[in-house]
Protein backbone atom coordinates (compact mmCIF):
# COMPACT_ATOMS: atom_id res chain seq x y z
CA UNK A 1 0.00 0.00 0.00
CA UNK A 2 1.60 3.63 -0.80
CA UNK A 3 1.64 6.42 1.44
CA UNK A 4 3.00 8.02 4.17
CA UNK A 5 2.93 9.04 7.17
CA UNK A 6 1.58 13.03 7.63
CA UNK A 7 1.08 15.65 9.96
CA UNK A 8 -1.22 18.27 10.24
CA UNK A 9 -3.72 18.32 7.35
CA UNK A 10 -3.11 21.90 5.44
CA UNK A 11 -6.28 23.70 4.57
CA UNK A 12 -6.03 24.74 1.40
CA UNK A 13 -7.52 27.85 1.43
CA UNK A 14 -9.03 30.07 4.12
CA UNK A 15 -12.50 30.05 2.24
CA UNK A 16 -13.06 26.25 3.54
CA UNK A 17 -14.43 24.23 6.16
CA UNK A 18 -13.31 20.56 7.54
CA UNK A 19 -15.43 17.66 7.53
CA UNK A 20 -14.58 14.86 9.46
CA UNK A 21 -15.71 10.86 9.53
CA UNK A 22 -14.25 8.09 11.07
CA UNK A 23 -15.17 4.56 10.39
CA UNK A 24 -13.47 0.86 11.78
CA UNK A 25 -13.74 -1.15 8.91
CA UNK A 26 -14.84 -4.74 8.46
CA UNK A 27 -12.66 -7.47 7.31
CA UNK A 28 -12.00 -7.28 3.49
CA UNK A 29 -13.68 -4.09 3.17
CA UNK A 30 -13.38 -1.72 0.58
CA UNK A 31 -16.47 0.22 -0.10
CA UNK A 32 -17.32 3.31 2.43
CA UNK A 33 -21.00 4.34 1.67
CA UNK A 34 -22.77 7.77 2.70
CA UNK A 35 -19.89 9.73 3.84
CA UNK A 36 -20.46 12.80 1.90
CA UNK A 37 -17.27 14.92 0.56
CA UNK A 38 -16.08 17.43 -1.98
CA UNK A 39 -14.82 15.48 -5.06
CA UNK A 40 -11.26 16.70 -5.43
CA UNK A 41 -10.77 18.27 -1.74
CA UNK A 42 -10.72 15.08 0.29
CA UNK A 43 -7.78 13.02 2.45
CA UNK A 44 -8.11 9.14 3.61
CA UNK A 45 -6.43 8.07 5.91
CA UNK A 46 -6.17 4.67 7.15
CA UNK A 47 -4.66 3.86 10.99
CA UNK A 48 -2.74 7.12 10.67
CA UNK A 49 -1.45 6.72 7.34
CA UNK A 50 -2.92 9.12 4.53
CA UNK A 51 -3.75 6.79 1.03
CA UNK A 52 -3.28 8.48 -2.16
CA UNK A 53 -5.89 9.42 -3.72
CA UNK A 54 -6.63 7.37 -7.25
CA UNK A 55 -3.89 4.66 -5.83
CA UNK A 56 -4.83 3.63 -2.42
CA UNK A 57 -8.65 4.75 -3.56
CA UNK A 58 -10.72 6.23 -5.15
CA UNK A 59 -13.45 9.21 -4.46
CA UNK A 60 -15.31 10.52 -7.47
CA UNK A 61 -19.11 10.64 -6.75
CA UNK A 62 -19.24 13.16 -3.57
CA UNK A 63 -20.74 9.93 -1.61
CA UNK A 64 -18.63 6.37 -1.21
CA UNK A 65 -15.24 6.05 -0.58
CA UNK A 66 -13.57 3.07 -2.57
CA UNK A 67 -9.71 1.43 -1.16
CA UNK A 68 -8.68 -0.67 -3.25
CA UNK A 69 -6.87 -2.62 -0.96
CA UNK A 70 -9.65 -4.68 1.35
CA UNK A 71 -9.03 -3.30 4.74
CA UNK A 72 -8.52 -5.54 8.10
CA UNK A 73 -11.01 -6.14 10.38
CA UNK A 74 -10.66 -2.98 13.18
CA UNK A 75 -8.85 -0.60 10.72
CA UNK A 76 -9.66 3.16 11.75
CA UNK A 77 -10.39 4.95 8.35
CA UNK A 78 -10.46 8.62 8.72
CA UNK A 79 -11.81 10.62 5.60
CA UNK A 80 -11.93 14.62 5.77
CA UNK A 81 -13.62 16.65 3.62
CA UNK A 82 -13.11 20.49 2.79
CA UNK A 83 -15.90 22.32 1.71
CA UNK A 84 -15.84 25.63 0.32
CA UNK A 85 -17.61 28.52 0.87
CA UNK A 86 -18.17 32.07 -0.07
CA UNK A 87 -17.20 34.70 2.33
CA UNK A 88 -18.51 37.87 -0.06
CA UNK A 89 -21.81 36.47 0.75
CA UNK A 90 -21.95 37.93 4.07
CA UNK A 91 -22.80 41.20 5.33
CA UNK A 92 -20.20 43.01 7.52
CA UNK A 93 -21.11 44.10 10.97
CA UNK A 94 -19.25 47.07 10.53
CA UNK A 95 -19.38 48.61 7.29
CA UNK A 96 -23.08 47.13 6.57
CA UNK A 97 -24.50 46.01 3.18
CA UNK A 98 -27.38 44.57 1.24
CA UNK A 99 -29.40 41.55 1.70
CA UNK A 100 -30.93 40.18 -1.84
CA UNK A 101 -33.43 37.82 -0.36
CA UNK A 102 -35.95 37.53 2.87
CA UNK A 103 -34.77 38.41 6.02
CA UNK A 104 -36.79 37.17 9.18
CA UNK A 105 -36.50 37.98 12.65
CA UNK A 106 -37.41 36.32 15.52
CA UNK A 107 -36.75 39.40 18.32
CA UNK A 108 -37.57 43.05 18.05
CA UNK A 109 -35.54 45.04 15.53
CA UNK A 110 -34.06 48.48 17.16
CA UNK A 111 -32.95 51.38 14.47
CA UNK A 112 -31.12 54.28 15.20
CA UNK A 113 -31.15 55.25 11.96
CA UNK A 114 -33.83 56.04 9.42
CA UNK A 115 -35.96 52.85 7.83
CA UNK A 116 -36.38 53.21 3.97
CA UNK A 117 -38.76 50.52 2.09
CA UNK A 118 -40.95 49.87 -0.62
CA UNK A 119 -43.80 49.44 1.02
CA UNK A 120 -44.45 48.53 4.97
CA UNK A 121 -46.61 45.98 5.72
CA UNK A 122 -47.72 45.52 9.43
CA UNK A 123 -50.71 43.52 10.97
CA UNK A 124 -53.83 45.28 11.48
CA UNK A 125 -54.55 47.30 14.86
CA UNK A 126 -50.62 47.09 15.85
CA UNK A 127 -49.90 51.00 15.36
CA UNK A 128 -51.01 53.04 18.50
CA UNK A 129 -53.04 56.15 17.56
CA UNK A 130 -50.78 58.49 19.09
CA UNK A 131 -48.29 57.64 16.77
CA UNK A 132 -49.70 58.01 13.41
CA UNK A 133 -48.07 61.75 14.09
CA UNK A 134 -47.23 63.15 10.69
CA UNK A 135 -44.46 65.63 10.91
CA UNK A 136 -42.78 67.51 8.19
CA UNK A 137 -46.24 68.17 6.12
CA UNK A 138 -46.73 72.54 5.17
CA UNK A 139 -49.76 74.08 4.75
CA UNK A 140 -52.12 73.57 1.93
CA UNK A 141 -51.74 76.91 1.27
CA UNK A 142 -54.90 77.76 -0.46
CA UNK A 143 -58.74 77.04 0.76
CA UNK A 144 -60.18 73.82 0.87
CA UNK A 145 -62.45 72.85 -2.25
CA UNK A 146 -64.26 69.98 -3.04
CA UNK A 147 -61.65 67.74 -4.88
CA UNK A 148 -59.16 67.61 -1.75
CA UNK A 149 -58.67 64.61 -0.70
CA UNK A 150 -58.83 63.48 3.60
CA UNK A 151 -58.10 60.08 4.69
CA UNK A 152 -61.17 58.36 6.35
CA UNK A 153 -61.89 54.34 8.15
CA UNK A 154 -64.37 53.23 6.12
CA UNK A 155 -66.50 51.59 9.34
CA UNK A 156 -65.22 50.99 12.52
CA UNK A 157 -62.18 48.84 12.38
CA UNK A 158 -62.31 49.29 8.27
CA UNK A 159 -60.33 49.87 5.31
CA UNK A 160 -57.94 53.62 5.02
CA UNK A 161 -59.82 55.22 2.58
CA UNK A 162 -59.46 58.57 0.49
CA UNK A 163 -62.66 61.06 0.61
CA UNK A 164 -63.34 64.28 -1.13
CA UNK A 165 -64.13 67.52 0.50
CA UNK A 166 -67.36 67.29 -1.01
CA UNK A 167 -68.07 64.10 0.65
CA UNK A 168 -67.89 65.82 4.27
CA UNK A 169 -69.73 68.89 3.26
CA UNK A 170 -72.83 66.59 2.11
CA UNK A 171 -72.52 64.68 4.88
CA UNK A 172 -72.59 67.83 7.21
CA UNK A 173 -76.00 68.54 5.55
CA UNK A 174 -77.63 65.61 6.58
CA UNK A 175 -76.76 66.54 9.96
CA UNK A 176 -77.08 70.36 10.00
CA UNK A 177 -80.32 70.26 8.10
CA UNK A 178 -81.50 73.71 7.22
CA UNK A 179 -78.23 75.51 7.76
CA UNK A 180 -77.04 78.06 5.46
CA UNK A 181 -73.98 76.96 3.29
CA UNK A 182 -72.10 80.10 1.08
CA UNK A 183 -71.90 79.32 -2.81
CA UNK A 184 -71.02 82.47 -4.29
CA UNK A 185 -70.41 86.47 -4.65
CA UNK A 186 -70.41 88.76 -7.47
CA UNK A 187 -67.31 90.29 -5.45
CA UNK A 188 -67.28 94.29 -5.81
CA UNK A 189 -69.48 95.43 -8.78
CA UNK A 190 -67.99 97.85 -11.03
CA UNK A 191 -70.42 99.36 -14.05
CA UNK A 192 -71.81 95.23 -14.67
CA UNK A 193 -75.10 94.82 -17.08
CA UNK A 194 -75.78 91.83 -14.59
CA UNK A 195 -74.66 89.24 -12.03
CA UNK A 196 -75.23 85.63 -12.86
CA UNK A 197 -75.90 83.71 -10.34
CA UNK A 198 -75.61 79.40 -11.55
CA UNK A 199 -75.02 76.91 -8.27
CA UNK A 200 -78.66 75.88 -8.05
CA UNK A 201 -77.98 72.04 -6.82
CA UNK A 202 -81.67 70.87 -5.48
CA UNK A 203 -79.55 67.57 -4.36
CA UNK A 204 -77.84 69.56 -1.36
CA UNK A 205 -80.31 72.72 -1.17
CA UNK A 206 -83.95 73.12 -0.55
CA UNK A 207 -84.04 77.19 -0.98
CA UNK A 208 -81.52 79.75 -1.37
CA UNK A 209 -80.99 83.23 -0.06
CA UNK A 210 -79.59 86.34 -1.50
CA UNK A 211 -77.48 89.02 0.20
CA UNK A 212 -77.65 92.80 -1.57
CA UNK A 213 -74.95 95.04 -0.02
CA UNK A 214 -75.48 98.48 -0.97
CA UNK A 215 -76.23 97.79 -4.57
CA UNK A 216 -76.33 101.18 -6.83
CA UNK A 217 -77.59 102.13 -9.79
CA UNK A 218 -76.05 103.94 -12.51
CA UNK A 219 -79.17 105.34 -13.86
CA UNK A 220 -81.21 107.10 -11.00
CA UNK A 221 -85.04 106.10 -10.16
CA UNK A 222 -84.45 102.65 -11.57
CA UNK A 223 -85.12 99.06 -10.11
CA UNK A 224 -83.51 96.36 -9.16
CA UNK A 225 -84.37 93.29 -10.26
CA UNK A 226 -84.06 89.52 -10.92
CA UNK A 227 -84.64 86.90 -13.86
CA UNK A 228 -85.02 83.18 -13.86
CA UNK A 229 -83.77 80.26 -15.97
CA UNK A 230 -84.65 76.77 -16.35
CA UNK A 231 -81.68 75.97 -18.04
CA UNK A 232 -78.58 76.75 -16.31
CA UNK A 233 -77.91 80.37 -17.41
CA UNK A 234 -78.50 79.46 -21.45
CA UNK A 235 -81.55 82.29 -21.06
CA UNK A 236 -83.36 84.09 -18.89
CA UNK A 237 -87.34 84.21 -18.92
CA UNK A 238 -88.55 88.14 -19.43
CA UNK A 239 -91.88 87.24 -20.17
CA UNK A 240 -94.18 89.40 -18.49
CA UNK A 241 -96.67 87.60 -16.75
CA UNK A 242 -94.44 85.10 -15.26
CA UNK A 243 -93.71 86.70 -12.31
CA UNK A 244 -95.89 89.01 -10.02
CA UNK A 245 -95.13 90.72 -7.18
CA UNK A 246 -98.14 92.15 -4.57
CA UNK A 247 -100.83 92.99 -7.72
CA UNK A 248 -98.34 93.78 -10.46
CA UNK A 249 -97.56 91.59 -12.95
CA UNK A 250 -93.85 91.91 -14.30
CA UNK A 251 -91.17 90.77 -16.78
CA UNK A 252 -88.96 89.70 -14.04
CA UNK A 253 -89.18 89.51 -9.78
CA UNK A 254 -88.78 93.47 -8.44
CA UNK A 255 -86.79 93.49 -5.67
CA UNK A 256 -88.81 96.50 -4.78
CA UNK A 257 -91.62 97.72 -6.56
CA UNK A 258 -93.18 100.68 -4.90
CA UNK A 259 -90.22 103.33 -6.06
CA UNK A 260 -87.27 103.43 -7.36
CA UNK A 261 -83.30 103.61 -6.13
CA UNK A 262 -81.41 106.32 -6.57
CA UNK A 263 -78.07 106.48 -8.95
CA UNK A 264 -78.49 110.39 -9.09
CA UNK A 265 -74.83 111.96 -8.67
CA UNK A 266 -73.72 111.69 -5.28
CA UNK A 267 -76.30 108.76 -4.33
CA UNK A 268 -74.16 106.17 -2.30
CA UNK A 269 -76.59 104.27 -0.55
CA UNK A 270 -77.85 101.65 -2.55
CA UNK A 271 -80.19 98.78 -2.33
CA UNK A 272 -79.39 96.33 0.84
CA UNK A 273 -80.88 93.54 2.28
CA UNK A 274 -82.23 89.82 1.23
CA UNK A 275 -84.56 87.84 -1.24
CA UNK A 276 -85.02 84.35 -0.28
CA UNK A 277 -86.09 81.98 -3.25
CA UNK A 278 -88.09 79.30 -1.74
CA UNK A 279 -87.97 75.69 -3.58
CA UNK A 280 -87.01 76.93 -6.90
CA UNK A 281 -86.83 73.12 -8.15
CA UNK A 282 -89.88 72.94 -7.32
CA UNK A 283 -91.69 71.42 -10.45
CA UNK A 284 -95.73 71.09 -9.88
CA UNK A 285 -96.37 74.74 -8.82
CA UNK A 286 -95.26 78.42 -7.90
CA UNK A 287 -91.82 78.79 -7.33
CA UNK A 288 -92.08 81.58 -4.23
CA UNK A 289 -89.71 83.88 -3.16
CA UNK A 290 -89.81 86.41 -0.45
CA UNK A 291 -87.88 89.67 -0.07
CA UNK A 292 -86.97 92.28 2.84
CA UNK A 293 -85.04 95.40 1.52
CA UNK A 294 -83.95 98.84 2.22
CA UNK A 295 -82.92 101.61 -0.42
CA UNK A 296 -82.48 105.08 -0.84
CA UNK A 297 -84.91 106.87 -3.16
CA UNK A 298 -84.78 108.10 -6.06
CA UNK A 299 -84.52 112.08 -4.92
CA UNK A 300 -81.06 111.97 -3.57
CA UNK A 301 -82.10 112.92 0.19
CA UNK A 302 -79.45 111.52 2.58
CA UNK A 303 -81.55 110.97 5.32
CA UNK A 304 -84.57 109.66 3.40
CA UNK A 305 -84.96 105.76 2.60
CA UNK A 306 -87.72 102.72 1.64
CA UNK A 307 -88.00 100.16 3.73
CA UNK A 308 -90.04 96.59 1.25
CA UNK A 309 -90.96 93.46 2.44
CA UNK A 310 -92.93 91.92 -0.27
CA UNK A 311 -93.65 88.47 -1.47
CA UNK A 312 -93.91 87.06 -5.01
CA UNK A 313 -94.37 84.20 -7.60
CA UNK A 314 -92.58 82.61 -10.78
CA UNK A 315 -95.46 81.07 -12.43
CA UNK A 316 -93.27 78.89 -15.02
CA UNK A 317 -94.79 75.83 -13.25
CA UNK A 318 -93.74 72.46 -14.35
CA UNK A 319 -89.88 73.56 -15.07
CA UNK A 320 -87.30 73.61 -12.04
CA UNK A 321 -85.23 77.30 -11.65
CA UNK A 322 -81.76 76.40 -11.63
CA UNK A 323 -80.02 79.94 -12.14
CA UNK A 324 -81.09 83.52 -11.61
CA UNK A 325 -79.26 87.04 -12.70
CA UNK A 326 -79.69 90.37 -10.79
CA UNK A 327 -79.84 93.56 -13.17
CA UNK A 328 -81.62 96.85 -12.93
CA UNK A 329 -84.59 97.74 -15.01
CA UNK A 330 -82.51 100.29 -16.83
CA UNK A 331 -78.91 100.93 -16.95
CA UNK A 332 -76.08 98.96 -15.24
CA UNK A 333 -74.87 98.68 -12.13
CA UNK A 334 -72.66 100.81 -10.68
CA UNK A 335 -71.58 99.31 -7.76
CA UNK A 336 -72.26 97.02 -4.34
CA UNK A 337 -71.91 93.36 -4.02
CA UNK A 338 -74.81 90.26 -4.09
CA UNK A 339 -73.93 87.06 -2.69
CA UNK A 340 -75.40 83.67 -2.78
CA UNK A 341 -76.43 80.98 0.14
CA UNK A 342 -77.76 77.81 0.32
CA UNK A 343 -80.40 76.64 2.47
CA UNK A 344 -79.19 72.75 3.01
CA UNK A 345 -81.37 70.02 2.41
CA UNK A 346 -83.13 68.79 5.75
């Protein structure tokens, strides 16, 4: 049998790790089953003595171990491995790295550091409530309208879910039934023919009131007054007949009808106070509306004023109002400011 006696087995490389089995042989044996080794980076050795491998035996498969000398009964055969193994696949403690598959952990995970993911996924109920704490956000800068968005649990215990402005403000209705929401102003008047007013919505609003602050004529002893339409601003009905006011019939609802304002020069007091148009969408009847003014007359006296409170009909039965515009009977107007409320559905 060739060999030799050695010493110390030399690792080969640093990247490697030792296997080690030891087996007492049988008489005549020669076959070593199940030992599992690195084809190419294994040693026999039999009672001390290290074979050569492809003389003494042979180890090609990764799995049995042939001598080919039988062995005696009670021989020690030692067979060690070295496996290899990649030390770039590690991350270092101290310099860090990257993990390119799952990581799971057992224990709690402490960060001193910031946390940067895809996406965080974390069971259900397991964030407290005082820390959902956004910091960092700035201001929206700019009045809410209705396509901002709020984050909402849809039902208790629910889903995260994304709500429009809109959203809350109907759902405010339902419980502040009857109160008054603001839809629009003309803003300061400056020499206009009219003022439109369009944000009839009979889904939210039941009636609708409108403000007149100081509104002046440009054309002395004139009225002010107001026109319907049943289809969104398109046209406006003039028809007289189709609205009346006290006795009068009219081509369009007189905000006052027993004088008119004065736009003489140096008249600064205009027309002020409210009409309220009661269930314009109203589609089997009248369409009412009521109206409680105060002006200053057409002579120019400073300390002389009318004081209306009338109420009135739009006979176009059978078609809802859905937008209104404010002019005077003659002339524009010169200045003041009419804004528009609605009176929310109940």
């Amino acid at each position: 049998m060739a060999g030799y006696i050695g010493g110390k087995v030399a690792v080969s490389a640093p990247q490697q790790i030792e296997t080690k089995h030891t087996i007492t042989a049988t008489a005549s044996q020669t076959s070593i089953p199940n030992v599992g080794y690195t084809v190419g980076a294994v040693h026999v050795y039999q009672n001390g003595i290290r074979l050569v491998d492809g003389t003494d035996y042979t180890a090609t498969n990764g799995s049995t171990v042939t001598l080919e000398t039988g062995a005696t009964e009670g021989d020690q055969i030692v067979i060690v491995s070295h496996g290899s193994f990649e030390t770039s696949d590690t991350v270092s403690k101290a310099s860090g790295g990257t993990f390119s598959s799952n990581v799971t952990v057992s224990g709690n995970v402490t960060a001193t550091g910031s946390v940067t993911a895809n996406s965080l996924v974390v069971p259900d109920g397991s964030i407290p409530l005082v820390d959902l704490d956004i910091d960092g956000g700035t201001d929206i800068g700019a009045a809410l309208v209705d396509a901002d968005l709020m984050v909402v649990d849809d039902g208790a215990g629910g889903t995260n879910r994304k709500a429009t402005m809109s959203r809350l403000a109907t759902y405010m209705g339902t419980k502040i039934g009857g109160g008054m929401e603001f839809i629009a102003s003309s803003g300061a008047i400056s020499d206009a023919a009219s003022v439109a007013f369009t944000g009839f919505d009979a889904s939210k609003y039941d009636s609708y009131k409108f403000y007149f602050l100081n509104v002046v004529p440009a054309t002395d002893d004139t009225k002010l007054m107001g026109r319907v339409s049943i289809n969104g601003g398109s046209a406006y009905d003039s028809t007289s007949g189709n609205y009346r006011i006290g006795a009068a019939d009219s081509s369009g609802v007189h905000i006052h009808s027993n004088a008119g304002a004065g736009g003489a020069s140096g008249d600064t007091s205009g027309v002020s106070g409210e009409m309220t148009a009661i269930n314009p969408a109203n589609t089997t009847g009248f369409k009412f509306f009521t109206v409680n003014v105060g002006f200053n007359p057409s002579d120019g006296a400073t300390n002389s004023y009318y004081n209306v409170i009338g109420t009135g009909y739009i006979a176009n039965e059978g078609s809802a109002v859905n937008a209104i515009k404010f002019e005077m009977l003659s002339g524009n107007i010169e200045s003041g400011e009419i804004t528009m409320f609605g009176i929310v559905n109940s």
